[in-house]
Protein backbone atom coordinates (compact mmCIF):
# COMPACT_ATOMS: atom_id res chain seq x y z
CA UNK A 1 -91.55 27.16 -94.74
CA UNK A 2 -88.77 25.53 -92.71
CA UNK A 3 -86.61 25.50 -89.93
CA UNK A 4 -85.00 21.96 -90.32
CA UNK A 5 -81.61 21.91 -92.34
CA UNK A 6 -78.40 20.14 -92.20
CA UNK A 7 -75.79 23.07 -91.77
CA UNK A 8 -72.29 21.37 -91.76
CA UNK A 9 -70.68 23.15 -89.01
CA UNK A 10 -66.91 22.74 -90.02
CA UNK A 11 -67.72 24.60 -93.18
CA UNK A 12 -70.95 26.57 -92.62
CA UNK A 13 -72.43 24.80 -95.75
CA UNK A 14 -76.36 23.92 -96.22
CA UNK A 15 -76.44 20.81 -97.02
CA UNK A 16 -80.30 19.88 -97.25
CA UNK A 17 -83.65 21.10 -96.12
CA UNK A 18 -86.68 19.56 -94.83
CA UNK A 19 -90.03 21.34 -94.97
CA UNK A 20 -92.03 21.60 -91.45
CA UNK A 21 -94.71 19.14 -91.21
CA UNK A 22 -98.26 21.42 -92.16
CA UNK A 23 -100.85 21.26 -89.51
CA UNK A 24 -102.92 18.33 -91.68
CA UNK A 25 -99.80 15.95 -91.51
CA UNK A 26 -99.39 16.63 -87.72
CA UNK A 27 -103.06 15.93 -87.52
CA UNK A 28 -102.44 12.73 -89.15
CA UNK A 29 -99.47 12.18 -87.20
CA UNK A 30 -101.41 11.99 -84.39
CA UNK A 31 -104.76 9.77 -85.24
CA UNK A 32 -102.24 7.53 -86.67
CA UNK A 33 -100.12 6.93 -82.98
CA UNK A 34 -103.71 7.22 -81.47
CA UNK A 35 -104.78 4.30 -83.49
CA UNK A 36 -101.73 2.32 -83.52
CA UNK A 37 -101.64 2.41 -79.50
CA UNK A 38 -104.56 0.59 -79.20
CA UNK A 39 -102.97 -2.02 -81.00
CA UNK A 40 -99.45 -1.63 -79.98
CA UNK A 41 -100.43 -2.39 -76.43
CA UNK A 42 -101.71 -5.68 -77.25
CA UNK A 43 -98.91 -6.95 -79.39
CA UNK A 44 -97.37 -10.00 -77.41
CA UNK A 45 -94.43 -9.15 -75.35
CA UNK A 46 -92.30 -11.67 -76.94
CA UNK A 47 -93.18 -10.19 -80.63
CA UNK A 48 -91.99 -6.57 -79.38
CA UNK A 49 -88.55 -7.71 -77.96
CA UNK A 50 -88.29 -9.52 -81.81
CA UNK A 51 -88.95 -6.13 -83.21
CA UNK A 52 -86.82 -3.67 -81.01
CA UNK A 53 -83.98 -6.52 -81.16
CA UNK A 54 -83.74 -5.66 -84.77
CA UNK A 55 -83.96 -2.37 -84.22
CA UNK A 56 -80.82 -2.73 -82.95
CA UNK A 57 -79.25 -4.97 -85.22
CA UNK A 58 -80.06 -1.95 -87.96
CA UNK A 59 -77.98 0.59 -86.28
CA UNK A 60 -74.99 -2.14 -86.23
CA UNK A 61 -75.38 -2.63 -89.81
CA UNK A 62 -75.95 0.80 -90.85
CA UNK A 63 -73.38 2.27 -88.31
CA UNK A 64 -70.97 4.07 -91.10
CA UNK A 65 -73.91 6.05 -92.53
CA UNK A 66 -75.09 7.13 -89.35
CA UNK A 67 -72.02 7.81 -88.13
CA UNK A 68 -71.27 10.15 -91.06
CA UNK A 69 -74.77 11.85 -91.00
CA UNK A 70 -74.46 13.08 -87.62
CA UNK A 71 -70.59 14.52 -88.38
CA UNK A 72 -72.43 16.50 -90.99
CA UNK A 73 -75.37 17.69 -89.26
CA UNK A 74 -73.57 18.76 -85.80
CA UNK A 75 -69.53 18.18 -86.10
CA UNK A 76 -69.39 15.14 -83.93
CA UNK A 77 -65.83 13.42 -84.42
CA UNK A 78 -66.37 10.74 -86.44
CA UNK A 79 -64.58 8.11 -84.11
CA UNK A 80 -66.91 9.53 -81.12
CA UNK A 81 -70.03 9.36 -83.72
CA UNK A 82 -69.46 5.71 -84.08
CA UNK A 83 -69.57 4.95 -80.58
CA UNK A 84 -72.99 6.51 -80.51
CA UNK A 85 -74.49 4.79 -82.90
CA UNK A 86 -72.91 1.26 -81.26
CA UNK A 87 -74.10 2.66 -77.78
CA UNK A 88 -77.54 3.42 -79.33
CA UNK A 89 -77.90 -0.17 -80.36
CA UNK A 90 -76.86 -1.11 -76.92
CA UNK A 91 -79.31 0.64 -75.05
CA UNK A 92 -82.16 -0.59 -77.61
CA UNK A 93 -81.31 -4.43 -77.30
CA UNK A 94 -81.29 -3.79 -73.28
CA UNK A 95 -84.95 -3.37 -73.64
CA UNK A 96 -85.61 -5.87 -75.51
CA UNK A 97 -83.39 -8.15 -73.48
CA UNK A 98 -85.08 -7.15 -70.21
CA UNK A 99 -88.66 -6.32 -71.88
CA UNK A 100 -90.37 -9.57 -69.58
CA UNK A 101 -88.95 -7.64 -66.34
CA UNK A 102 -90.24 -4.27 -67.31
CA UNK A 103 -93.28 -5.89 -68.22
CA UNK A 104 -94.12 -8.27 -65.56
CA UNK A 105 -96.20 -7.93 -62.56
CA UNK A 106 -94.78 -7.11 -59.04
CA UNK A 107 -96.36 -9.22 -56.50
CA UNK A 108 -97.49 -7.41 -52.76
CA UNK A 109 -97.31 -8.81 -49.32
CA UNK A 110 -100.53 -8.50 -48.52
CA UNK A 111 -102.07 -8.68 -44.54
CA UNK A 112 -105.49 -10.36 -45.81
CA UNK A 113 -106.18 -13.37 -48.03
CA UNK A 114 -105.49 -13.19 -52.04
CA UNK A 115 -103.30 -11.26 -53.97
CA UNK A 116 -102.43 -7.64 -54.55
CA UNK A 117 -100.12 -7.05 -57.70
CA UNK A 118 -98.48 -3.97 -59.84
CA UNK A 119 -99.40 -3.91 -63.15
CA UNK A 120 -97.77 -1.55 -65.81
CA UNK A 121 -99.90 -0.27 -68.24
CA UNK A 122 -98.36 1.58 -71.23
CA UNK A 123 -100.15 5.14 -70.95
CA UNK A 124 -100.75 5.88 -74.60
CA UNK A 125 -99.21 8.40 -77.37
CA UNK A 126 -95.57 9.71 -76.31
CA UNK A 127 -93.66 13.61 -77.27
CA UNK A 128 -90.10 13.19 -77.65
CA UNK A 129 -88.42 16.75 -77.84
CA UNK A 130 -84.50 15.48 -78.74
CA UNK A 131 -82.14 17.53 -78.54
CA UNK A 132 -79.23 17.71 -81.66
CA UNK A 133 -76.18 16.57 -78.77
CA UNK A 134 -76.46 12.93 -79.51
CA UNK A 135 -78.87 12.96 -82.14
CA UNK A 136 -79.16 8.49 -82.19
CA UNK A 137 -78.64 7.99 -78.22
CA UNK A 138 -80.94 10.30 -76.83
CA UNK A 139 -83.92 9.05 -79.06
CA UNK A 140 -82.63 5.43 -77.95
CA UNK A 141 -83.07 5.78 -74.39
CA UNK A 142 -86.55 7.59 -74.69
CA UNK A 143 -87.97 5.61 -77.37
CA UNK A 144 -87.17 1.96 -76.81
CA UNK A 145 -88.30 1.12 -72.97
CA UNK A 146 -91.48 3.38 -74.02
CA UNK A 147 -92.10 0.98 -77.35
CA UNK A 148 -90.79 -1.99 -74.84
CA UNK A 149 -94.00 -1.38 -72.26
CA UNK A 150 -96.11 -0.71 -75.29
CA UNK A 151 -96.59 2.98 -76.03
CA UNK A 152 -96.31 4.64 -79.26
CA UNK A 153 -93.70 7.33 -80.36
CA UNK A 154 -94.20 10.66 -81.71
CA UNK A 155 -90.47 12.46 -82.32
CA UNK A 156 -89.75 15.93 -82.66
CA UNK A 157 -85.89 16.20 -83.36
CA UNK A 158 -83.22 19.58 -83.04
CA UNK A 159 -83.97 21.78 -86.26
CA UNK A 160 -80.79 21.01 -87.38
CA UNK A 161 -80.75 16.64 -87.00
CA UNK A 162 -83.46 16.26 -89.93
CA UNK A 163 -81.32 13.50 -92.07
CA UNK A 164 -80.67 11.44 -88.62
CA UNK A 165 -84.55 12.15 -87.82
CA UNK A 166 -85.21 10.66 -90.96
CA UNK A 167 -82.74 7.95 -90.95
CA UNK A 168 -83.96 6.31 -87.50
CA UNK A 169 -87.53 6.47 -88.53
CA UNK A 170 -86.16 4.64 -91.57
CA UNK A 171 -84.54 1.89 -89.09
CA UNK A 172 -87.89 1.47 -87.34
CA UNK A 173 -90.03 1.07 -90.11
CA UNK A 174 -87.54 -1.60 -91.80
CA UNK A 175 -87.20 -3.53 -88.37
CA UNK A 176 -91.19 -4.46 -89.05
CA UNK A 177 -92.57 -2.10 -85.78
CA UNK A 178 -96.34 -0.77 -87.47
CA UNK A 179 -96.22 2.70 -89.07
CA UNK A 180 -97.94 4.19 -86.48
CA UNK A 181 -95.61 3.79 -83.51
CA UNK A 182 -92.89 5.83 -84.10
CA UNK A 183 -93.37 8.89 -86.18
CA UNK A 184 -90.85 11.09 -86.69
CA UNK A 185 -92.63 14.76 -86.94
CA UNK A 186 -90.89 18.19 -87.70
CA UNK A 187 -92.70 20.08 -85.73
CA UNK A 188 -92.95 24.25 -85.40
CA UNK A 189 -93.03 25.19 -81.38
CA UNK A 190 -96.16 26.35 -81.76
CA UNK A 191 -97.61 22.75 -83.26
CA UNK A 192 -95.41 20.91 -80.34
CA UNK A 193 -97.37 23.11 -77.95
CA UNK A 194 -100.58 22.01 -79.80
CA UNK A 195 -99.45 18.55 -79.52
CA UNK A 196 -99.05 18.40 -75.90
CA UNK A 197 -102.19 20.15 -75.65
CA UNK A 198 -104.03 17.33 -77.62
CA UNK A 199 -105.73 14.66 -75.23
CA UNK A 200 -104.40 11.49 -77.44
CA UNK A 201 -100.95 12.57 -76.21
CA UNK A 202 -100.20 11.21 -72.27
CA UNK A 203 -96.65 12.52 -71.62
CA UNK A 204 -93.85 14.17 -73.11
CA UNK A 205 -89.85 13.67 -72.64
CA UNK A 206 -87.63 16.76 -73.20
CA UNK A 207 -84.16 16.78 -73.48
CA UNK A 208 -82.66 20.11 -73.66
CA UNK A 209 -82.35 23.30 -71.92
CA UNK A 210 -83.32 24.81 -68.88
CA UNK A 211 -85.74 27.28 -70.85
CA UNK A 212 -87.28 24.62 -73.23
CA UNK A 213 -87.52 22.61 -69.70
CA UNK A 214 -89.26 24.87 -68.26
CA UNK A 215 -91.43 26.32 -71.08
CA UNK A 216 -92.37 22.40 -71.93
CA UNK A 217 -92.94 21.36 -67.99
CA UNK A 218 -95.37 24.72 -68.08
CA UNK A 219 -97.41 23.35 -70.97
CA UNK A 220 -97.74 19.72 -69.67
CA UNK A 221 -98.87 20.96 -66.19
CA UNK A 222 -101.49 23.15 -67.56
CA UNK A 223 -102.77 20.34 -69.88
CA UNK A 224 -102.12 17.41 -66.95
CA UNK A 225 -99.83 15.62 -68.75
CA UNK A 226 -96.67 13.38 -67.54
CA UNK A 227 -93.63 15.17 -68.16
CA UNK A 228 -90.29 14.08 -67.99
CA UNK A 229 -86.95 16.56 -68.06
CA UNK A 230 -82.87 16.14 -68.63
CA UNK A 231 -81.79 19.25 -68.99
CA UNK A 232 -78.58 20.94 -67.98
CA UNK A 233 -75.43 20.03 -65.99
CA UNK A 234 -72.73 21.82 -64.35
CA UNK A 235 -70.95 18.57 -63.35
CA UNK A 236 -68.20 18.52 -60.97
CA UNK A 237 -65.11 16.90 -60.63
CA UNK A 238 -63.52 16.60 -57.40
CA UNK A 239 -59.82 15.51 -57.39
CA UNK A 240 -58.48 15.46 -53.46
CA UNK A 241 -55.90 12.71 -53.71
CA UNK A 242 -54.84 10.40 -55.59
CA UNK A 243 -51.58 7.64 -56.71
CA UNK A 244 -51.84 8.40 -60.78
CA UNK A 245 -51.94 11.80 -61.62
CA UNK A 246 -51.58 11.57 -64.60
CA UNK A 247 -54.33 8.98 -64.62
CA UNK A 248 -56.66 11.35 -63.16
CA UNK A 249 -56.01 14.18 -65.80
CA UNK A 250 -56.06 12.03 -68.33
CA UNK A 251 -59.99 11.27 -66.66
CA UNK A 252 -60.42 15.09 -66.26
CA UNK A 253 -59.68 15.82 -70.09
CA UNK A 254 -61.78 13.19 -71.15
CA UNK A 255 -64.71 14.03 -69.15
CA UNK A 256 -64.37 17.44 -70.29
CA UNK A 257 -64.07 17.00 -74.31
CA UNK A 258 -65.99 14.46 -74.98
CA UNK A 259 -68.51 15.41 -77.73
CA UNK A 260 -66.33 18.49 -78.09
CA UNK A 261 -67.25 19.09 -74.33
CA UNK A 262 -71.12 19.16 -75.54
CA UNK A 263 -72.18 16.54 -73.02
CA UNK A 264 -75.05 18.10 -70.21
CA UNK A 265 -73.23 15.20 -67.78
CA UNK A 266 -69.50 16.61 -68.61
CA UNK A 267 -67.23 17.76 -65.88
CA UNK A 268 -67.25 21.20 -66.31
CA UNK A 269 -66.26 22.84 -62.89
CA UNK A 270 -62.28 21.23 -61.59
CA UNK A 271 -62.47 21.24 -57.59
CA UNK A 272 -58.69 20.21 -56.78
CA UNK A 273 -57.36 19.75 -53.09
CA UNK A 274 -54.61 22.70 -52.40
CA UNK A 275 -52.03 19.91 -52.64
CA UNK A 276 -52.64 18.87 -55.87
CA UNK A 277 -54.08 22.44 -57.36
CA UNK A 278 -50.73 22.99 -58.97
CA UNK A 279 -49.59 20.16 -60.39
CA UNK A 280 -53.21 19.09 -61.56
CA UNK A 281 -53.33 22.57 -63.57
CA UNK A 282 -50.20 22.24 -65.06
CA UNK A 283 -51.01 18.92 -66.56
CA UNK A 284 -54.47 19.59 -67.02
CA UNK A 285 -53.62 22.86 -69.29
CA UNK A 286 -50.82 20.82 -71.02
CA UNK A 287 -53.58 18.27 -72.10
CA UNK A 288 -56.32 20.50 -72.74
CA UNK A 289 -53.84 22.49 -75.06
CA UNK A 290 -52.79 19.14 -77.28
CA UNK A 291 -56.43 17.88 -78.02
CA UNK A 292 -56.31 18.01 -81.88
CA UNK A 293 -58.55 20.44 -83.38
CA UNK A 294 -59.55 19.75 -86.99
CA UNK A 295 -62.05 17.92 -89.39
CA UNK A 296 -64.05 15.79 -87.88
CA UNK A 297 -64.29 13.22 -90.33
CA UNK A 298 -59.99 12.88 -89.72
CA UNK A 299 -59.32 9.83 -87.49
CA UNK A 300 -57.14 11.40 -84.86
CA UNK A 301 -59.88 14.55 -84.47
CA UNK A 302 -60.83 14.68 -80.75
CA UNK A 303 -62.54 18.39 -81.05
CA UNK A 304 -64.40 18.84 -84.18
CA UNK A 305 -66.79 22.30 -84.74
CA UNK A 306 -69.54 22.94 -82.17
CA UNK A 307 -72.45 21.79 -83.17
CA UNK A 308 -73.41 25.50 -84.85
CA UNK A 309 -71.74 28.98 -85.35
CA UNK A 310 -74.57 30.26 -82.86
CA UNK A 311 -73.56 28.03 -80.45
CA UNK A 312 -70.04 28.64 -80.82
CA UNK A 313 -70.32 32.64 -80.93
CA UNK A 314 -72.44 31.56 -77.85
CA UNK A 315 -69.89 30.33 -75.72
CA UNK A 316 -67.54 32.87 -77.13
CA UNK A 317 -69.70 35.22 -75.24
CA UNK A 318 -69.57 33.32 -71.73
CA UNK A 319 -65.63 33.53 -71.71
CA UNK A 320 -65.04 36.92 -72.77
CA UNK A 321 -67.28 37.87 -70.31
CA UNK A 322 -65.72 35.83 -67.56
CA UNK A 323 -62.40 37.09 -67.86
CA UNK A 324 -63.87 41.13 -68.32
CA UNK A 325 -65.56 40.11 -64.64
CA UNK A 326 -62.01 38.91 -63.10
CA UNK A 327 -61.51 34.98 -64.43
CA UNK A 328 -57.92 34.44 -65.73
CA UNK A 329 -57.78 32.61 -69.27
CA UNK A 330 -55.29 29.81 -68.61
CA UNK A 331 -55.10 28.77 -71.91
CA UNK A 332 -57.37 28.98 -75.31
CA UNK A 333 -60.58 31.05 -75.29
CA UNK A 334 -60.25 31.86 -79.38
CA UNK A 335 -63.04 31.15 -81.95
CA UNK A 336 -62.41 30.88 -85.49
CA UNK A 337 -66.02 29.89 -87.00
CA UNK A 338 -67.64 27.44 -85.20
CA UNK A 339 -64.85 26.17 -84.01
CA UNK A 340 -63.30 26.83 -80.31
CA UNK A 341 -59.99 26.42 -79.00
CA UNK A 342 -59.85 23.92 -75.33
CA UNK A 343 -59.79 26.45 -72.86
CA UNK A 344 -58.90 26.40 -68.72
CA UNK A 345 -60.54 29.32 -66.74
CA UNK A 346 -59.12 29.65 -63.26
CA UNK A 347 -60.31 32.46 -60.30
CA UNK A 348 -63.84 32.29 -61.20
CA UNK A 349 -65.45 33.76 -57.97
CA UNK A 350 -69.42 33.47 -56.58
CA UNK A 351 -69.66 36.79 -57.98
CA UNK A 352 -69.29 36.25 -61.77
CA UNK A 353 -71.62 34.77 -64.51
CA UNK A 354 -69.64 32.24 -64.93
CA UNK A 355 -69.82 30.42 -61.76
CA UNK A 356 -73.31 29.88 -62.30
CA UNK A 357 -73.24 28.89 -66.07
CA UNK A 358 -73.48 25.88 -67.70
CA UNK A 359 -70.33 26.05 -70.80
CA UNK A 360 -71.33 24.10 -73.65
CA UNK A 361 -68.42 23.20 -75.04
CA UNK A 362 -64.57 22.70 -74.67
CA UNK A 363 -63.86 24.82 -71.44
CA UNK A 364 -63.00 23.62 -67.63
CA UNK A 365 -63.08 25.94 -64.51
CA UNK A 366 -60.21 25.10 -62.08
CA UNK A 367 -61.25 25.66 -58.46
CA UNK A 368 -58.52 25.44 -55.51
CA UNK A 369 -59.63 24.31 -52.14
CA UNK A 370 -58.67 23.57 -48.84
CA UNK A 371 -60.73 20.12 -47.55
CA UNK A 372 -63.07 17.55 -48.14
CA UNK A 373 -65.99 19.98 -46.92
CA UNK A 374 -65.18 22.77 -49.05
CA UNK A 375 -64.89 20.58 -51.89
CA UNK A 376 -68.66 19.26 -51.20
CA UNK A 377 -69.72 22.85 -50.32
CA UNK A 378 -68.72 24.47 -53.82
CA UNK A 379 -69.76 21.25 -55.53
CA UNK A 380 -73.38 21.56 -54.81
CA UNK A 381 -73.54 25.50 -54.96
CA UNK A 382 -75.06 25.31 -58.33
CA UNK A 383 -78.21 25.28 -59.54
CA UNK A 384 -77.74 21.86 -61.36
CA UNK A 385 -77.48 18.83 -59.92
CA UNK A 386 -77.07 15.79 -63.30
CA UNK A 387 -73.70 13.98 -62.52
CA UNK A 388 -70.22 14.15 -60.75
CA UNK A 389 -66.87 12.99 -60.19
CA UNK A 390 -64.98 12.16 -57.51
CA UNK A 391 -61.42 11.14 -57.24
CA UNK A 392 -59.55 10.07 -53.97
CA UNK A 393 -57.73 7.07 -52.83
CA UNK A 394 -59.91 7.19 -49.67
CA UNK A 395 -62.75 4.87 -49.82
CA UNK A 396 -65.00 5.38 -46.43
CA UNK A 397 -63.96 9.57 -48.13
CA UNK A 398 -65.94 7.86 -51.22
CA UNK A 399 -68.76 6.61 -49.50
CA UNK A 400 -69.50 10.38 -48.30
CA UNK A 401 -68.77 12.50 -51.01
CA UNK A 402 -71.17 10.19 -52.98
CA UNK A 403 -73.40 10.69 -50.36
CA UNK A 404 -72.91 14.46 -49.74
CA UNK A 405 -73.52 15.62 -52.94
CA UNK A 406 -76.17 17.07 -54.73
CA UNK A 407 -76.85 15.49 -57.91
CA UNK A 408 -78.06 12.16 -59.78
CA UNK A 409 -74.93 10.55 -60.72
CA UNK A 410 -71.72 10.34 -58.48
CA UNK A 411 -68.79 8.53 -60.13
CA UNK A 412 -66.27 7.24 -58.71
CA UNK A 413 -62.43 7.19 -59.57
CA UNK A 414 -64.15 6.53 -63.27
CA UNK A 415 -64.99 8.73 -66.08
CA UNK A 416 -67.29 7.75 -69.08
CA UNK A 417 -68.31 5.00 -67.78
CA UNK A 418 -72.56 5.15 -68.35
CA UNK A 419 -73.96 1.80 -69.75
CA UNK A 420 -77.35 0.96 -71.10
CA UNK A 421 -78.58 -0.79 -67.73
CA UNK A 422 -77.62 2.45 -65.15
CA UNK A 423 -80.30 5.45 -65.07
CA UNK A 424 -79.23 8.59 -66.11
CA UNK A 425 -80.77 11.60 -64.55
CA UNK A 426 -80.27 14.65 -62.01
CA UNK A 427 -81.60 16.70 -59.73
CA UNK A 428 -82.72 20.59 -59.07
CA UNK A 429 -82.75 22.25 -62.60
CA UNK A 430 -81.09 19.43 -63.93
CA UNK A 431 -84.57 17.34 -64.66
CA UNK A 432 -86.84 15.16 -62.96
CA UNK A 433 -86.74 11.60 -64.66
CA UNK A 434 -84.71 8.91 -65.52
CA UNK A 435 -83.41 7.44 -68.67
CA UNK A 436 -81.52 4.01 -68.94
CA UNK A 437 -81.54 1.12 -66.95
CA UNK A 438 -84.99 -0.47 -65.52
CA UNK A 439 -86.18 2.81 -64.27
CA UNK A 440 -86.60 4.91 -67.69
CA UNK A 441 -89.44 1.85 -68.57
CA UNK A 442 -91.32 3.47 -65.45
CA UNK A 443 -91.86 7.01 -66.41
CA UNK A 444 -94.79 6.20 -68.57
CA UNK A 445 -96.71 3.73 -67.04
CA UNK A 446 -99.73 3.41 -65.32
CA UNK A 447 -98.87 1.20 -61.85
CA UNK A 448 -102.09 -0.38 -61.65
CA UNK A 449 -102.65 -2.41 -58.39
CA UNK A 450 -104.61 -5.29 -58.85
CA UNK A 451 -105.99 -6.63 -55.75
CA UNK A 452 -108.05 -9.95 -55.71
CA UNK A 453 -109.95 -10.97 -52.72
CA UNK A 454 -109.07 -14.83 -51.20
């Protein structure tokens, strides 16, 4: 029995197969991260920044056969596949870089005599439920500030990401980090569920879907257990004025396609001041339309296959059904396989599907409006709330968008522009944790105060 597979998506081959994990080698899975925690913990700080430093040295020195395993398993272009393996090593050496400031104590004023002090404790055996988007930086950012504080790893990857799955367990077991802290599991729903039902386990991470989200967040909550959620995005990008417009295209397009526009944090939804509406969606179209569509192993590929012929026949579905409700296609909106042209939707109204879908893949809505409030006003009438956009040569203008709207990213004249050190995270269905930066090392951490009389 199995549901993990590589399925190239440019040619609808199966490459490989993975059997599930049976029920015995979850059970070992888990007495194995149970036992290994109470180890882990006590490793020294300095000899786990040693360890998760080489982690990241690995995925520099192994970066072409990453790169090329993940073009197989989910048609990433191969150019924007090796910036995810180099951003993956990034965001691992962070931790260790900044593993004595995650780890330290945080001293209290205190009114009496002594001290008063935050500890962080690691909390114990971790689910990580990865998503197949960014198959290396999503487990970076979950697993390496949670092996930084000194919890253990259990990691359920997409059904269709086994060979990456298997290939960063690979680079955590040859950087020297003890068998037991990061096992890579292939895991049934029904033996995740058992999983976060088991008491060893203290939290789980999801990345994924509003439904998994939700189905996940369910689970923990009946069982008591930390959750933590980055799910969907319906970003917007808000263009009211601006000296380059070409510039600001040229940001729009890119926000939109990258990872063949299978980002959660991608603009999706075009808000452009009345004075601007034109021009922007002439330009916008024009560059939409010349984004080379091919193999993505090809060097000058910026939209490769999405990342399945379900997903693609997916999305098919959400623009046929927006223009049948009233949306005009602008340009694109043909699938041939799993692959789907760059499309521009414009008149999508409160009253259609697709003003309240997320699209998964190459297509921007192009909303017209009149002012800076109408512009915040349809920006936060969505249900998701991750990141945003805003471009305007007003700064104070700036300072309130950023403020105004409803989500847990706002960036500013700047597109792309995430680093290992700033959080990633949203709002409303969106999720409610943070990855990145210092704050993704306290999601799983007990904050013990320590308070010692004078």
């Amino acid at each position: 029995m199995t549901g993990y597979a590589v399925v190239n998506p440019a040619t609808g081959e199966t490459l490989a197969t993975y059997p599930t994990h049976t029920d015995v080698e979850v059970q070992e899975a888990l007495a194995s991260a149970s036992a290994e925690f109470r180890i882990w913990r006590d490793v020294a700080v300095a000899e786990r920044a040693t360890i998760i430093r080489r982690i990241a040295e690995l995925h520099r020195e192994r970066r072409d056969e990453l790169a090329a395993i993940i073009v197989r398993e989910m048609g990433k272009p191969l150019a924007a596949a090796e910036g995810e393996v180099d951003f993956a090593a990034d965001i691992t050496e962070y931790y260790a870089d900044h593993i004595d400031r995650i780890t330290g104590d945080q001293s209290i004023d205190i009114e009496g005599e002594g001290t008063a002090v935050i500890r962080r404790s690691p909390l114990g055996v971790l689910l990580g439920i990865m998503p197949w988007n960014f198959p290396y930086y999503q487990v970076a950012r979950f697993a390496a500030p949670n092996l930084a504080v000194g919890n253990t790893i259990l990691l359920k990857h997409a059904p269709q990401c086994p060979e990456s799955a298997e290939a960063i367990a690979r680079i955590y077991r040859d950087a020297g980090l003890p068998e037991g802290a990061y096992i890579n599991v292939r895991l049934t729903n029904e033996q995740a569920a058992d999983v976060i039902a088991d008491p060893r386990v203290q939290g789980v991470s999801v990345t994924g879907s509003e439904r998994a989200g939700s189905a996940v967040a369910a689970l923990a909550g009946q069982h008591l257990k930390k959750v933590a959620l980055e799910l969907g995005g319906s970003d917007p990008f808000i263009l009211l004025s601006t000296n380059d417009l070409d510039a600001a295209v040229e940001g729009a397009v890119a926000a939109r396609l990258d990872n063949t526009g299978q980002s959660c944090n991608a603009a999706k939804r075009f808000i452009v001041h009345e004075d601007l509406y034109d021009a922007f969606l002439e330009k916008f179209t024009a560059a939409m339309t010349a984004a080379k569509t091919g193999d993505p192993f090809a060097d000058d590929t910026v939209l490769g296959p999405l990342s399945s012929l379900a997903a693609a026949e997916r999305l098919d579905g959400q623009v046929q059904r927006a223009i049948e409700q009233g949306a005009t296609l602008v340009t694109g909106g043909t699938r041939t396989g799993a692959f789907f042209e760059s499309t521009v939707l414009t008149d999508v109204t409160a009253e259609m599907d697709a003003f309240r879908e997320e699209f998964f893949g190459p297509v921007g809505v192009v909303y017209k409006v009149e002012n800076e409030d109408e512009a915040v006003a349809l920006a936060n009438d969505t249900p998701y709330g991750l990141g945003s956009y805003v471009y305007t040569t007003d700064a104070e203008q700036a300072v309130r968008l950023a403020d105004k709207i409803d989500a847990g990213m706002v960036f500013v004249n700047i597109v792309l522009a995430d680093e290992a050190g700033l959080p990633f995270g949203g709002v409303k269905r969106s999720g409610t944790s943070r990855e990145m930066g210092l704050l993704a090392a306290d999601e799983f951490v007990n904050k013990k105060l320590i308070r010692v009389a004078g």
